[in-house]
PDB file of N, CA and C in Angstrom:
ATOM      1  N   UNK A   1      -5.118 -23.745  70.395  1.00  0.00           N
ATOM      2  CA  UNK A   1      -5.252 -23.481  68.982  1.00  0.00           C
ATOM      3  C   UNK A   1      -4.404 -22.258  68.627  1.00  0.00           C
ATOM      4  N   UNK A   2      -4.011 -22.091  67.219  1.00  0.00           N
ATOM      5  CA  UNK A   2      -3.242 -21.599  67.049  1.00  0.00           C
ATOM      6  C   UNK A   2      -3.972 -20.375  66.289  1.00  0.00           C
ATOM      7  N   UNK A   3      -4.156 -18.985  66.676  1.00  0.00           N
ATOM      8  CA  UNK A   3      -4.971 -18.290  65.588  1.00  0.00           C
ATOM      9  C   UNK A   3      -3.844 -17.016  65.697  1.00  0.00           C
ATOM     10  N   UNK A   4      -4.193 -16.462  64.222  1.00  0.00           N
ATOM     11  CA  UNK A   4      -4.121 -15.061  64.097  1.00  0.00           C
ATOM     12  C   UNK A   4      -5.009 -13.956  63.652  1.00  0.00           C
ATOM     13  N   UNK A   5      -4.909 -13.021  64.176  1.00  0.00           N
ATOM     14  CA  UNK A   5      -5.662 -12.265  64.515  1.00  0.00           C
ATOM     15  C   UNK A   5      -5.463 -10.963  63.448  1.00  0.00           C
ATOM     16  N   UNK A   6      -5.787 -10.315  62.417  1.00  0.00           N
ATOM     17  CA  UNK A   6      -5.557  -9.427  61.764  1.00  0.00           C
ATOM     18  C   UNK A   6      -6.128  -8.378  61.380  1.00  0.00           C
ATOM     19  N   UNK A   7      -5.958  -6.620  61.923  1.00  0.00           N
ATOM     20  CA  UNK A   7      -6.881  -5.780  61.829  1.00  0.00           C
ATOM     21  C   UNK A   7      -5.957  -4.976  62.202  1.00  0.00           C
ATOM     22  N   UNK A   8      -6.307  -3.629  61.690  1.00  0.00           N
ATOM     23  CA  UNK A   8      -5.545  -2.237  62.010  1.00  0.00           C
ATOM     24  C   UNK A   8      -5.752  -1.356  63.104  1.00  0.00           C
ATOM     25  N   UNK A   9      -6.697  -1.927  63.736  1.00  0.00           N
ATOM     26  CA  UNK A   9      -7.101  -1.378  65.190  1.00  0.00           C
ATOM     27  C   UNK A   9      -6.686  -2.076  66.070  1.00  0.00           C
ATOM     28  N   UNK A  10      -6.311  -1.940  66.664  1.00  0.00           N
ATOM     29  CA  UNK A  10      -5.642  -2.660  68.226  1.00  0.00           C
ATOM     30  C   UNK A  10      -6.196  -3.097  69.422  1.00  0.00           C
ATOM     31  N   UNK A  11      -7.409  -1.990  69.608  1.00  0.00           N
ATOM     32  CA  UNK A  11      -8.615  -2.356  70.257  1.00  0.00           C
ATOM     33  C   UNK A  11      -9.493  -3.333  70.038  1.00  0.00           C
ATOM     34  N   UNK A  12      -9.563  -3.201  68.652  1.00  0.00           N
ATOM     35  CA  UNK A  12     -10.618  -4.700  67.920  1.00  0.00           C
ATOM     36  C   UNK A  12      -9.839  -5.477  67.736  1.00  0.00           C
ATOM     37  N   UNK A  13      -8.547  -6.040  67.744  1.00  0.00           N
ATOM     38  CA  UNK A  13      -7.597  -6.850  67.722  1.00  0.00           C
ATOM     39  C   UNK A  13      -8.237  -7.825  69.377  1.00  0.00           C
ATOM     40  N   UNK A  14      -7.899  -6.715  70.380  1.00  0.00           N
ATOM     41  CA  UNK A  14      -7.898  -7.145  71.795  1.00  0.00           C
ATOM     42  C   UNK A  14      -9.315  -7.322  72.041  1.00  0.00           C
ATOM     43  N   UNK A  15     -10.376  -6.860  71.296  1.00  0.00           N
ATOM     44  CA  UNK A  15     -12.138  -7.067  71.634  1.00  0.00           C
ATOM     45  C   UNK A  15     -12.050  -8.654  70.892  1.00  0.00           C
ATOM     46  N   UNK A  16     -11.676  -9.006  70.005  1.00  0.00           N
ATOM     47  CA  UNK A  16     -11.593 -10.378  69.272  1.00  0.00           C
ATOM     48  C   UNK A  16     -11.150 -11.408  69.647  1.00  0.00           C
ATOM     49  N   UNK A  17      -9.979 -10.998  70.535  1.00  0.00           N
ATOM     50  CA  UNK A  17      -9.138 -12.024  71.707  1.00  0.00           C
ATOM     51  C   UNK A  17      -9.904 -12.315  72.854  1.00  0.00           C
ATOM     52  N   UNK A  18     -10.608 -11.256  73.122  1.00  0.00           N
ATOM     53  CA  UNK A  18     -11.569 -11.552  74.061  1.00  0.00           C
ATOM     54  C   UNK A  18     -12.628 -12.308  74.095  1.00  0.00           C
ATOM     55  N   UNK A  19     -13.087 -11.909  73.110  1.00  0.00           N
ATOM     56  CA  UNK A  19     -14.444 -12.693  72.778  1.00  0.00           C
ATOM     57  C   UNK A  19     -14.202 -14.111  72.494  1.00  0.00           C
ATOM     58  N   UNK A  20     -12.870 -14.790  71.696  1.00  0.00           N
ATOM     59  CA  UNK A  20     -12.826 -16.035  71.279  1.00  0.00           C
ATOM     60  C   UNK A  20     -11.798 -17.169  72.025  1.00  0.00           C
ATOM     61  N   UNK A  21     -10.532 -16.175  72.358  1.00  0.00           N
ATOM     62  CA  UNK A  21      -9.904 -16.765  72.689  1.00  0.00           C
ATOM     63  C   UNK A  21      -9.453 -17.275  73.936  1.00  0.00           C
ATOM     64  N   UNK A  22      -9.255 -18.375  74.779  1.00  0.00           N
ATOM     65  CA  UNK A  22      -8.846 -19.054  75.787  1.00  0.00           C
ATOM     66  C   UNK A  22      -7.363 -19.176  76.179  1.00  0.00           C
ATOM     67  N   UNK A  23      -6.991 -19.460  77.264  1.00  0.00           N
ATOM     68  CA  UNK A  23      -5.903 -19.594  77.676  1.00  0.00           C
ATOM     69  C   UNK A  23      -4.311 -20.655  77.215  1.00  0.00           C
ATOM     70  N   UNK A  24      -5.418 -21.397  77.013  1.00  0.00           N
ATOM     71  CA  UNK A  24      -4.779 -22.476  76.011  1.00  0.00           C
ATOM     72  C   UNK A  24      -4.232 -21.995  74.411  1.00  0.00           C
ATOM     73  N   UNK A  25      -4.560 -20.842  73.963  1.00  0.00           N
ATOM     74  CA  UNK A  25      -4.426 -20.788  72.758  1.00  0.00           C
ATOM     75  C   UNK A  25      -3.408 -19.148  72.248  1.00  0.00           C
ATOM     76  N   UNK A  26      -2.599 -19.859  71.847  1.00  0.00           N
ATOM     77  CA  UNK A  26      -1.465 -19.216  70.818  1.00  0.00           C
ATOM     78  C   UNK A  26      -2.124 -17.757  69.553  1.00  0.00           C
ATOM     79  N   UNK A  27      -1.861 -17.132  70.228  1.00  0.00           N
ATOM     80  CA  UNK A  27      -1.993 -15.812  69.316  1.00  0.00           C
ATOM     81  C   UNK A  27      -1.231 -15.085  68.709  1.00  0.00           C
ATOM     82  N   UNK A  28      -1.322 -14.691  67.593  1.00  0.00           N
ATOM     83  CA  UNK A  28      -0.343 -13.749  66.937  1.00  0.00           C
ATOM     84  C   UNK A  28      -1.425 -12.701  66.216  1.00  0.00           C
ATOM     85  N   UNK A  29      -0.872 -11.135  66.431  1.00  0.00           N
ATOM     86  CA  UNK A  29      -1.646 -10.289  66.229  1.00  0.00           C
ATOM     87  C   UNK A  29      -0.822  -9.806  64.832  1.00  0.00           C
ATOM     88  N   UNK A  30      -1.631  -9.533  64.166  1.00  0.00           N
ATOM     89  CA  UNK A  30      -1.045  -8.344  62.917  1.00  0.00           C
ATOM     90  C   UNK A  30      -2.096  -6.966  62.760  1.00  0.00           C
ATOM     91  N   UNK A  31      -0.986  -5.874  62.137  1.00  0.00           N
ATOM     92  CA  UNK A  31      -1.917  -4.375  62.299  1.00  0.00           C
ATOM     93  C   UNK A  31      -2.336  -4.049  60.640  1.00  0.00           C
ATOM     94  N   UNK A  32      -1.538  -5.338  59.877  1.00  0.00           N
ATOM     95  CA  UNK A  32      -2.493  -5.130  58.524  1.00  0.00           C
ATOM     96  C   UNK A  32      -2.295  -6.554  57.879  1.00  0.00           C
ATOM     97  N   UNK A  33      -2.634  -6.268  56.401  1.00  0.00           N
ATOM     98  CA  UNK A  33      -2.298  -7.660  55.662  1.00  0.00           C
ATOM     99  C   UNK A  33      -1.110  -8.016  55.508  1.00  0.00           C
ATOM    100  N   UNK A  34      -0.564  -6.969  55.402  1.00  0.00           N
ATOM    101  CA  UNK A  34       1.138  -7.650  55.261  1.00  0.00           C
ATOM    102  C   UNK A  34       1.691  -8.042  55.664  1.00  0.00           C
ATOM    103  N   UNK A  35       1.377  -7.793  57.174  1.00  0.00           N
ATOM    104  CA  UNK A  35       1.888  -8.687  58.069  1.00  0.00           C
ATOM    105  C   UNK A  35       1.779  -9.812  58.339  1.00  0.00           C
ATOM    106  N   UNK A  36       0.552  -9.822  57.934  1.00  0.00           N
ATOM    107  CA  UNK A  36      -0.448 -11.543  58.258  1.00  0.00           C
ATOM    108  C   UNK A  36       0.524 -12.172  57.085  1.00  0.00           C
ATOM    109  N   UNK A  37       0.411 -11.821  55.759  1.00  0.00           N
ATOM    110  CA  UNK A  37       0.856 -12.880  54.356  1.00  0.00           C
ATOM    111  C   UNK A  37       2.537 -12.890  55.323  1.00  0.00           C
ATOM    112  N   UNK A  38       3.217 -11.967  55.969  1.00  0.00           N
ATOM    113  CA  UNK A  38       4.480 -12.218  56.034  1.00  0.00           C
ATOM    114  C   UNK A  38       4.924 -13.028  56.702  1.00  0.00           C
ATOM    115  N   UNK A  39       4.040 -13.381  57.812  1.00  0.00           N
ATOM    116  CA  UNK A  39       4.059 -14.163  58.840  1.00  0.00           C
ATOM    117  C   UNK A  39       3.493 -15.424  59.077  1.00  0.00           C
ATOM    118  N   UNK A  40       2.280 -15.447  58.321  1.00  0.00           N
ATOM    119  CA  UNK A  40       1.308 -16.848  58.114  1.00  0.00           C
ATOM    120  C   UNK A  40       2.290 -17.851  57.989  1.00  0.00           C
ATOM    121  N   UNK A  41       3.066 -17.953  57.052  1.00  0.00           N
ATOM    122  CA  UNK A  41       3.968 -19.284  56.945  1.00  0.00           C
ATOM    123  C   UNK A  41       4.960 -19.734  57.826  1.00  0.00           C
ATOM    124  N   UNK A  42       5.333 -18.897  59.021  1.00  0.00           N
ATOM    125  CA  UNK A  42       5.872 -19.528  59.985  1.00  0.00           C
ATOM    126  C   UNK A  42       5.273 -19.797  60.879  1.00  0.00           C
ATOM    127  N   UNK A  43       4.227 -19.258  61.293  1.00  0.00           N
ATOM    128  CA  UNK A  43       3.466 -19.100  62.283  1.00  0.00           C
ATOM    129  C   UNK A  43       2.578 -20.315  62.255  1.00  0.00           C
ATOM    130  N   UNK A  44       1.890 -20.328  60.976  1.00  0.00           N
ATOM    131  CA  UNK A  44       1.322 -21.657  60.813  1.00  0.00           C
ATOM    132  C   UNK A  44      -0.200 -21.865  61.404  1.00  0.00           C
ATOM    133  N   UNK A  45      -0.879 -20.192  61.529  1.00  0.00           N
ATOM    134  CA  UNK A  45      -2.095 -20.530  62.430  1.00  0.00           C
ATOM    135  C   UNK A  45      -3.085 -21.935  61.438  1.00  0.00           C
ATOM    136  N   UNK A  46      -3.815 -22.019  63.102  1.00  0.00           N
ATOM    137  CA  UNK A  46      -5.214 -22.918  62.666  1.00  0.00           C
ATOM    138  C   UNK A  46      -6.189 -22.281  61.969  1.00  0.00           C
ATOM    139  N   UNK A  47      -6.206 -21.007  62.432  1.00  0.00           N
ATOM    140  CA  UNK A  47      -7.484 -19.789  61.609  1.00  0.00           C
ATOM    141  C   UNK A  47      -7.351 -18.418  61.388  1.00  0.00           C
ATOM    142  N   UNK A  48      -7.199 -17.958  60.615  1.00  0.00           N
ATOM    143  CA  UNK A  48      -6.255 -16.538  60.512  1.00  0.00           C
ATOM    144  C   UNK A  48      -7.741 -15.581  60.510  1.00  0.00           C
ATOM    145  N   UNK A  49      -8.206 -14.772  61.576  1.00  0.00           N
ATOM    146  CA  UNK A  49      -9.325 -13.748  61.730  1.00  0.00           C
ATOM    147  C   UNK A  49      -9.018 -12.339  60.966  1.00  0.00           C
ATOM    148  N   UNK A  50      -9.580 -12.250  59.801  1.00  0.00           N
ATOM    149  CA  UNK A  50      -9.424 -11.129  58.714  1.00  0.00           C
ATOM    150  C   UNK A  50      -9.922  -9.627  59.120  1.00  0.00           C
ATOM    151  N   UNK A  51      -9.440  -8.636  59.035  1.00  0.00           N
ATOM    152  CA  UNK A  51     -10.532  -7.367  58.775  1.00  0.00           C
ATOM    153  C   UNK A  51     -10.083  -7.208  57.044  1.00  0.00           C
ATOM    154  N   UNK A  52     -11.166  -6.380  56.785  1.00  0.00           N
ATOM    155  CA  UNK A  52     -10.728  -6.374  55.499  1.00  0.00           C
ATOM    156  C   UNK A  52     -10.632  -5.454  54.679  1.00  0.00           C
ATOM    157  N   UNK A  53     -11.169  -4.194  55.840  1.00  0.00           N
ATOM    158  CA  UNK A  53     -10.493  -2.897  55.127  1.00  0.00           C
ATOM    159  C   UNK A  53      -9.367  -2.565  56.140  1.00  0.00           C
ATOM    160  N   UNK A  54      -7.935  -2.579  55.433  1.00  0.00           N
ATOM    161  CA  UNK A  54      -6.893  -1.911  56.465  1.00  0.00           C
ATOM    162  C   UNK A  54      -5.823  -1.415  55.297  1.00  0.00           C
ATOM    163  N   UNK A  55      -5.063  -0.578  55.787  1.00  0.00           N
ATOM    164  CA  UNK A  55      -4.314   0.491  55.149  1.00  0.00           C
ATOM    165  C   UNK A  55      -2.876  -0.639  55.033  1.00  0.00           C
ATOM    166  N   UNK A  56      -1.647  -0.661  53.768  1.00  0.00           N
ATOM    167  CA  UNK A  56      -1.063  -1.140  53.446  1.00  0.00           C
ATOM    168  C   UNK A  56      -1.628  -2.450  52.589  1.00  0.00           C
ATOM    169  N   UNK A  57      -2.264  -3.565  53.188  1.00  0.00           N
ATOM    170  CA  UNK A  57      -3.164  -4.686  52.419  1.00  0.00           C
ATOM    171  C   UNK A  57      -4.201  -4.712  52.880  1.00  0.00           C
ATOM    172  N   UNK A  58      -5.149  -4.566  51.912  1.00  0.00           N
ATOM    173  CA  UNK A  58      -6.893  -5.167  52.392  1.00  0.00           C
ATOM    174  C   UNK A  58      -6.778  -6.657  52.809  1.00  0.00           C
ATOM    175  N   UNK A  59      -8.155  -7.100  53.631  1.00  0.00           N
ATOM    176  CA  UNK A  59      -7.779  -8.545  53.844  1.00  0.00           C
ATOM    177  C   UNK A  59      -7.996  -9.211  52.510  1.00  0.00           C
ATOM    178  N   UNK A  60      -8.866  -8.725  51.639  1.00  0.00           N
ATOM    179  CA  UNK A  60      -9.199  -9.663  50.286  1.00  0.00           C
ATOM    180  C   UNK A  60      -7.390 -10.417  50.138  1.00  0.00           C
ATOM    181  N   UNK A  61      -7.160  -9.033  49.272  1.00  0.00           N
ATOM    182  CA  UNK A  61      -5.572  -9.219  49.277  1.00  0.00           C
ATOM    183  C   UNK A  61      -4.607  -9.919  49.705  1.00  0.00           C
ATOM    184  N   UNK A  62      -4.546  -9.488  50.938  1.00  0.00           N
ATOM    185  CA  UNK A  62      -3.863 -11.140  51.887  1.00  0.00           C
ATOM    186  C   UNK A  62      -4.165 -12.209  52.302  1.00  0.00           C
ATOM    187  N   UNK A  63      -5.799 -12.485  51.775  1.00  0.00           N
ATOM    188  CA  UNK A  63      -6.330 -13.986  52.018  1.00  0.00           C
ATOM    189  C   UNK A  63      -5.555 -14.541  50.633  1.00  0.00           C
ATOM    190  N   UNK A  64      -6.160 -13.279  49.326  1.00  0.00           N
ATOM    191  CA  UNK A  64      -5.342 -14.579  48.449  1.00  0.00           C
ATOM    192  C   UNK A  64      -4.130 -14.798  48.345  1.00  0.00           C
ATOM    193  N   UNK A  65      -2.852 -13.591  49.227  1.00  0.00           N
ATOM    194  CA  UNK A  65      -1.631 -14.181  48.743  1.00  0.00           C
ATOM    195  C   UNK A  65      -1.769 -15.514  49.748  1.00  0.00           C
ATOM    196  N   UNK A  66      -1.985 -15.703  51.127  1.00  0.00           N
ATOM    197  CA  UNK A  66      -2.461 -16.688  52.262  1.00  0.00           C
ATOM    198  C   UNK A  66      -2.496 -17.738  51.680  1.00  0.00           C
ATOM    199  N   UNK A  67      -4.180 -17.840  50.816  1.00  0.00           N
ATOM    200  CA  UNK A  67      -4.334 -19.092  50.244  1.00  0.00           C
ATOM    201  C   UNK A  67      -3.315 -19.669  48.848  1.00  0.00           C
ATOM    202  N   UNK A  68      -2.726 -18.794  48.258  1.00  0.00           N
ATOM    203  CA  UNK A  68      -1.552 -18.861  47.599  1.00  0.00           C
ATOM    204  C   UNK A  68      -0.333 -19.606  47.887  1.00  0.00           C
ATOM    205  N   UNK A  69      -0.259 -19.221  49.196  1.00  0.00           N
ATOM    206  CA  UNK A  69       0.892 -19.927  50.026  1.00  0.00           C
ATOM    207  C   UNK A  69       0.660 -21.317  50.236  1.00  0.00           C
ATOM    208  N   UNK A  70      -0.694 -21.415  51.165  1.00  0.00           N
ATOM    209  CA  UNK A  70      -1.473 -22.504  51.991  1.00  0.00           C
ATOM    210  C   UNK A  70      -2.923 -22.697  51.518  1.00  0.00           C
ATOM    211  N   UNK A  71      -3.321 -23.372  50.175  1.00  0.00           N
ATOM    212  CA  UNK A  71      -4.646 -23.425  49.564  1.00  0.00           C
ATOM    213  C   UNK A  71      -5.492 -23.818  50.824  1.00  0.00           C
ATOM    214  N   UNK A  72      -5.462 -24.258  52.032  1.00  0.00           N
ATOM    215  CA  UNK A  72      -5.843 -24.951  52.830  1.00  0.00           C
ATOM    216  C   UNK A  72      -6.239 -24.060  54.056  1.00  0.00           C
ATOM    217  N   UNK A  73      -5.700 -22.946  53.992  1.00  0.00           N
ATOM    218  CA  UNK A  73      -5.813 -22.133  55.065  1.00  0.00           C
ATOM    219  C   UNK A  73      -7.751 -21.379  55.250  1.00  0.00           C
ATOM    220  N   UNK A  74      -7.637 -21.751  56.751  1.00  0.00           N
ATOM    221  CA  UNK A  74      -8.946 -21.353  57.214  1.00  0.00           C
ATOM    222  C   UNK A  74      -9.072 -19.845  57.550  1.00  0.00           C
ATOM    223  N   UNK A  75      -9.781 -19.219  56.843  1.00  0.00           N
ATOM    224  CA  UNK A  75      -9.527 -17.143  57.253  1.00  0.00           C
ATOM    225  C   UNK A  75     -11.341 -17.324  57.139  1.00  0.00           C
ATOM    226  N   UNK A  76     -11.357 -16.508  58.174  1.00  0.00           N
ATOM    227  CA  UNK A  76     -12.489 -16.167  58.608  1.00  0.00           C
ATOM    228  C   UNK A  76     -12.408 -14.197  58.191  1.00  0.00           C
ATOM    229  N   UNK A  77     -13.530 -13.738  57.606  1.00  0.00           N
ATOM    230  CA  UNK A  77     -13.349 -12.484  57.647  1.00  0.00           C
ATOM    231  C   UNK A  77     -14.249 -11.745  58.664  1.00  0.00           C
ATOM    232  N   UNK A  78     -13.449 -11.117  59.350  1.00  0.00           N
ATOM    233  CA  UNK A  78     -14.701 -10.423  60.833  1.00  0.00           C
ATOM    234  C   UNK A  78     -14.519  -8.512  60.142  1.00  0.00           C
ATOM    235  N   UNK A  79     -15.613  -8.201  59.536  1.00  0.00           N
ATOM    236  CA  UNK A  79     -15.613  -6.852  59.545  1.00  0.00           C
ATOM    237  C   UNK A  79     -16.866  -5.836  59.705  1.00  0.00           C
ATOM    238  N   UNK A  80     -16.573  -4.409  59.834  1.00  0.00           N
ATOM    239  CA  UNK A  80     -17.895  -4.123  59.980  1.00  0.00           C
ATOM    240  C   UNK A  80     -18.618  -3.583  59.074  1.00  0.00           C
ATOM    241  N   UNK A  81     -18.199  -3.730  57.865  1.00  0.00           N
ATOM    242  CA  UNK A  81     -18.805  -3.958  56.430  1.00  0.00           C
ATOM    243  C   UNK A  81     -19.515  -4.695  56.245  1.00  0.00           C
ATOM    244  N   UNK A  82     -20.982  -5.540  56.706  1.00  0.00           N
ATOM    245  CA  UNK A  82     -21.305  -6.749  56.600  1.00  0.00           C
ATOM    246  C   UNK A  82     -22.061  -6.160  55.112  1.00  0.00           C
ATOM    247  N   UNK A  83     -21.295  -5.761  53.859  1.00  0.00           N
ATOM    248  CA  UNK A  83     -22.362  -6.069  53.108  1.00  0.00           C
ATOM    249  C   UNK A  83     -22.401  -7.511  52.105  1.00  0.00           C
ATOM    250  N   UNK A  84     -23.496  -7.430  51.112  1.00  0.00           N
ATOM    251  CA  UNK A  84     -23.644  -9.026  50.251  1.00  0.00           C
ATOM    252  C   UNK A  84     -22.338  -8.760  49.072  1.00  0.00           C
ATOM    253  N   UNK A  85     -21.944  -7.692  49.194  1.00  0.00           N
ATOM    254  CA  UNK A  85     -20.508  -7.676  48.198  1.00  0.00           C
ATOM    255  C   UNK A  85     -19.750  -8.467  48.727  1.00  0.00           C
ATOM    256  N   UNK A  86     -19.334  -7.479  50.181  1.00  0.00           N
ATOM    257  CA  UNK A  86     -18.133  -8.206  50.990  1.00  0.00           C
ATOM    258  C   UNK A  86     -18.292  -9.557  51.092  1.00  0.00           C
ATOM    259  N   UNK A  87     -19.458 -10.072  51.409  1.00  0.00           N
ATOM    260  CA  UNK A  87     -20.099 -11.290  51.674  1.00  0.00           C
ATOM    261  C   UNK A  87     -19.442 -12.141  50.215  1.00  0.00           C
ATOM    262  N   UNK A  88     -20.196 -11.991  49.434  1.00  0.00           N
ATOM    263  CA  UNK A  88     -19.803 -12.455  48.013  1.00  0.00           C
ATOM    264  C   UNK A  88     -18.179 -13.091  47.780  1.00  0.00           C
ATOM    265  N   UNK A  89     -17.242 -11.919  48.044  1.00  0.00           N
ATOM    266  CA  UNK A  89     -15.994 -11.656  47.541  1.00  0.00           C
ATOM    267  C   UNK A  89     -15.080 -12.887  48.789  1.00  0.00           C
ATOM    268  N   UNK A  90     -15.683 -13.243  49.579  1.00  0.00           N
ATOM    269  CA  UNK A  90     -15.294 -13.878  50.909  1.00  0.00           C
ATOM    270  C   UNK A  90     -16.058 -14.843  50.201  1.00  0.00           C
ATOM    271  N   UNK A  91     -17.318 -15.561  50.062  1.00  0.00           N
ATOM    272  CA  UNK A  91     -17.156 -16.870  49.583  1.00  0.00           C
ATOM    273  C   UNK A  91     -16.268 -17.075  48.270  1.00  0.00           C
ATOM    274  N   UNK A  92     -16.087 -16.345  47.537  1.00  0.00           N
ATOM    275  CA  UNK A  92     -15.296 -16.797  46.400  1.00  0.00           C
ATOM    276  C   UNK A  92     -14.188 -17.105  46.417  1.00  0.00           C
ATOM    277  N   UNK A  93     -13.687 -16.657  47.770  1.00  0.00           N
ATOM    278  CA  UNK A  93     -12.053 -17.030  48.268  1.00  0.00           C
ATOM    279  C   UNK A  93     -12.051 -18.198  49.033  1.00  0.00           C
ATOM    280  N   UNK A  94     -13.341 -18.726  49.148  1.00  0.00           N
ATOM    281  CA  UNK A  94     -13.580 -19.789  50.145  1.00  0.00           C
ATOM    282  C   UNK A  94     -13.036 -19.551  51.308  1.00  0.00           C
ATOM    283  N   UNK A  95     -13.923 -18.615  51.736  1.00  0.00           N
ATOM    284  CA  UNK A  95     -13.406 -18.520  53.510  1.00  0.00           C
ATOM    285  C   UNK A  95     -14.388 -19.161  54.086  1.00  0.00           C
ATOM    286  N   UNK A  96     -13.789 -19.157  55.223  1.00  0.00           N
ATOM    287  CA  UNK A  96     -14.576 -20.373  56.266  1.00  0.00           C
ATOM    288  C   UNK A  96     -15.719 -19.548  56.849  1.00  0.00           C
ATOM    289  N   UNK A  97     -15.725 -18.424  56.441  1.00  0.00           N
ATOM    290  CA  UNK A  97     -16.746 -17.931  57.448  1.00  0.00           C
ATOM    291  C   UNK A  97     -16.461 -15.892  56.955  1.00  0.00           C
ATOM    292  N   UNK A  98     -17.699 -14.974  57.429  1.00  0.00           N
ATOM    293  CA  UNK A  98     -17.799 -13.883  57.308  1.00  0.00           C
ATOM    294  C   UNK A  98     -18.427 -13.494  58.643  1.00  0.00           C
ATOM    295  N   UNK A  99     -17.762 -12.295  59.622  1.00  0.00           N
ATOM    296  CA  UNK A  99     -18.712 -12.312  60.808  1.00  0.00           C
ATOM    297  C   UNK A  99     -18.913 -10.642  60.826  1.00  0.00           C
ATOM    298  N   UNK A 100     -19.680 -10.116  61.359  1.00  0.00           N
ATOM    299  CA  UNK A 100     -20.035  -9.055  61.486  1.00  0.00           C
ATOM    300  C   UNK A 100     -19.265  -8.363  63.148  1.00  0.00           C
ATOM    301  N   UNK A 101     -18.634  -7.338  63.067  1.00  0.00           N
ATOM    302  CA  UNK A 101     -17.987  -7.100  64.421  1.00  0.00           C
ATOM    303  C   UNK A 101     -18.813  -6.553  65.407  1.00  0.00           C
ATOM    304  N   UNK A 102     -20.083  -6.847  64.895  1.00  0.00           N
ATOM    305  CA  UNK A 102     -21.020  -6.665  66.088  1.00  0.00           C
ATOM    306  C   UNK A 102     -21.667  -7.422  66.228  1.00  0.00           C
ATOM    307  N   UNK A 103     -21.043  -8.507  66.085  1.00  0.00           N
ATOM    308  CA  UNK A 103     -21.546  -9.845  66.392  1.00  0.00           C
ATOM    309  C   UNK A 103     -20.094 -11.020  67.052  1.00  0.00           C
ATOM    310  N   UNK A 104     -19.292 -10.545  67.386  1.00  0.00           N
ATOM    311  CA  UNK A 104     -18.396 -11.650  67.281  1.00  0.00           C
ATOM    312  C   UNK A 104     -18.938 -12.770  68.016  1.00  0.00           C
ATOM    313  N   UNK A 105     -19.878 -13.281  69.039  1.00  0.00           N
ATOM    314  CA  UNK A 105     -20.110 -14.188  69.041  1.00  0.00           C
ATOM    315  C   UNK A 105     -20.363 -15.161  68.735  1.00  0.00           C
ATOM    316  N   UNK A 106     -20.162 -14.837  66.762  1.00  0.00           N
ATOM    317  CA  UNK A 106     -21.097 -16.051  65.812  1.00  0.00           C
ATOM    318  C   UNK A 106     -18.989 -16.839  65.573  1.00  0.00           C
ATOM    319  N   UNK A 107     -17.797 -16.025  65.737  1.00  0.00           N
ATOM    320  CA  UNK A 107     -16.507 -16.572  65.760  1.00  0.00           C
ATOM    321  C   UNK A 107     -16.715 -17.963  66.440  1.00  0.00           C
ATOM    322  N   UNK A 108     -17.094 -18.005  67.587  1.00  0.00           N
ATOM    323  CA  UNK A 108     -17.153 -19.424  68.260  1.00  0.00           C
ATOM    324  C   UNK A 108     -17.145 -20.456  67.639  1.00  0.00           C
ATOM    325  N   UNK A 109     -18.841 -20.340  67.084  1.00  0.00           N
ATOM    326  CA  UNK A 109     -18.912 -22.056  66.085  1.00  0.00           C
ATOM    327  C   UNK A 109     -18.030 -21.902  65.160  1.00  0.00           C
ATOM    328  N   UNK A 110     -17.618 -20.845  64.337  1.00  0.00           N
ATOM    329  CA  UNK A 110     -17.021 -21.204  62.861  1.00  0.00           C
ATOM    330  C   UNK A 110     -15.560 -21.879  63.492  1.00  0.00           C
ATOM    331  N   UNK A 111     -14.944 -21.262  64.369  1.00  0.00           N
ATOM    332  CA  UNK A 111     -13.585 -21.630  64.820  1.00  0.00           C
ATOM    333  C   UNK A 111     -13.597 -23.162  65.063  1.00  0.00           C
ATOM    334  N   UNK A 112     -14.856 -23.602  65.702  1.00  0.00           N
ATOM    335  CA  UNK A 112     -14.310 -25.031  66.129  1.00  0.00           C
ATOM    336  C   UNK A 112     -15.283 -26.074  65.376  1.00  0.00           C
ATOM    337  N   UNK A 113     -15.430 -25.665  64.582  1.00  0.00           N
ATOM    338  CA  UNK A 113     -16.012 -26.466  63.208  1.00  0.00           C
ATOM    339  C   UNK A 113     -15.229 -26.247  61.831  1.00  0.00           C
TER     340      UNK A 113
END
């Protein structure tokens, strides 16, 4: 599978790879949103993994230029903001999912559903 991975920490970049990802599967990391919107369209992931506070673009921000690009695109937002705002502002973009980073184990099901 094809995912990307997007967050301004590098450590939680590599704690996220860990937790979800397999050998079989194609990663591309970004250190903010801009990178993700710059890159999403070649790259072409299956599920683009959001943080959503990061310096240059928030993820809000680059989900919607994302879904702008690709109405179709699956972004999951993993942050450690779990509040019912953030929560809120992530279904309204129709993301596939909101995870708490102290939880990444709940990434599993959303990824392969």
């Amino acid at each position: 599978m094809r995912l990307m991975i997007v967050d301004d920490n590098a450590g939680m970049r590599e704690m996220v790879r860990d937790a979800i990802c397999t050998s079989e599967d194609t990663v591309m990391e970004c250190a903010d949103g801009t990178d993700a919107v710059l890159h999403y369209d070649t790259f072409k992931p299956a599920v683009v993994l959001m943080d959503v506070e990061m310096r240059y673009m928030d993820g809000f921000t680059a989900a919607e230029r994302i879904l702008s690009i690709d109405p179709a695109a699956r972004i999951i937002f993993v942050s450690s903001h779990n509040t019912s705002a953030f929560r809120l502002k992530a279904n309204r973009l129709r993301a596939a999912g909101f995870v708490s980073k102290e939880n990444l184990s709940e990434l599993q099901n959303l990824i392969h559903h």
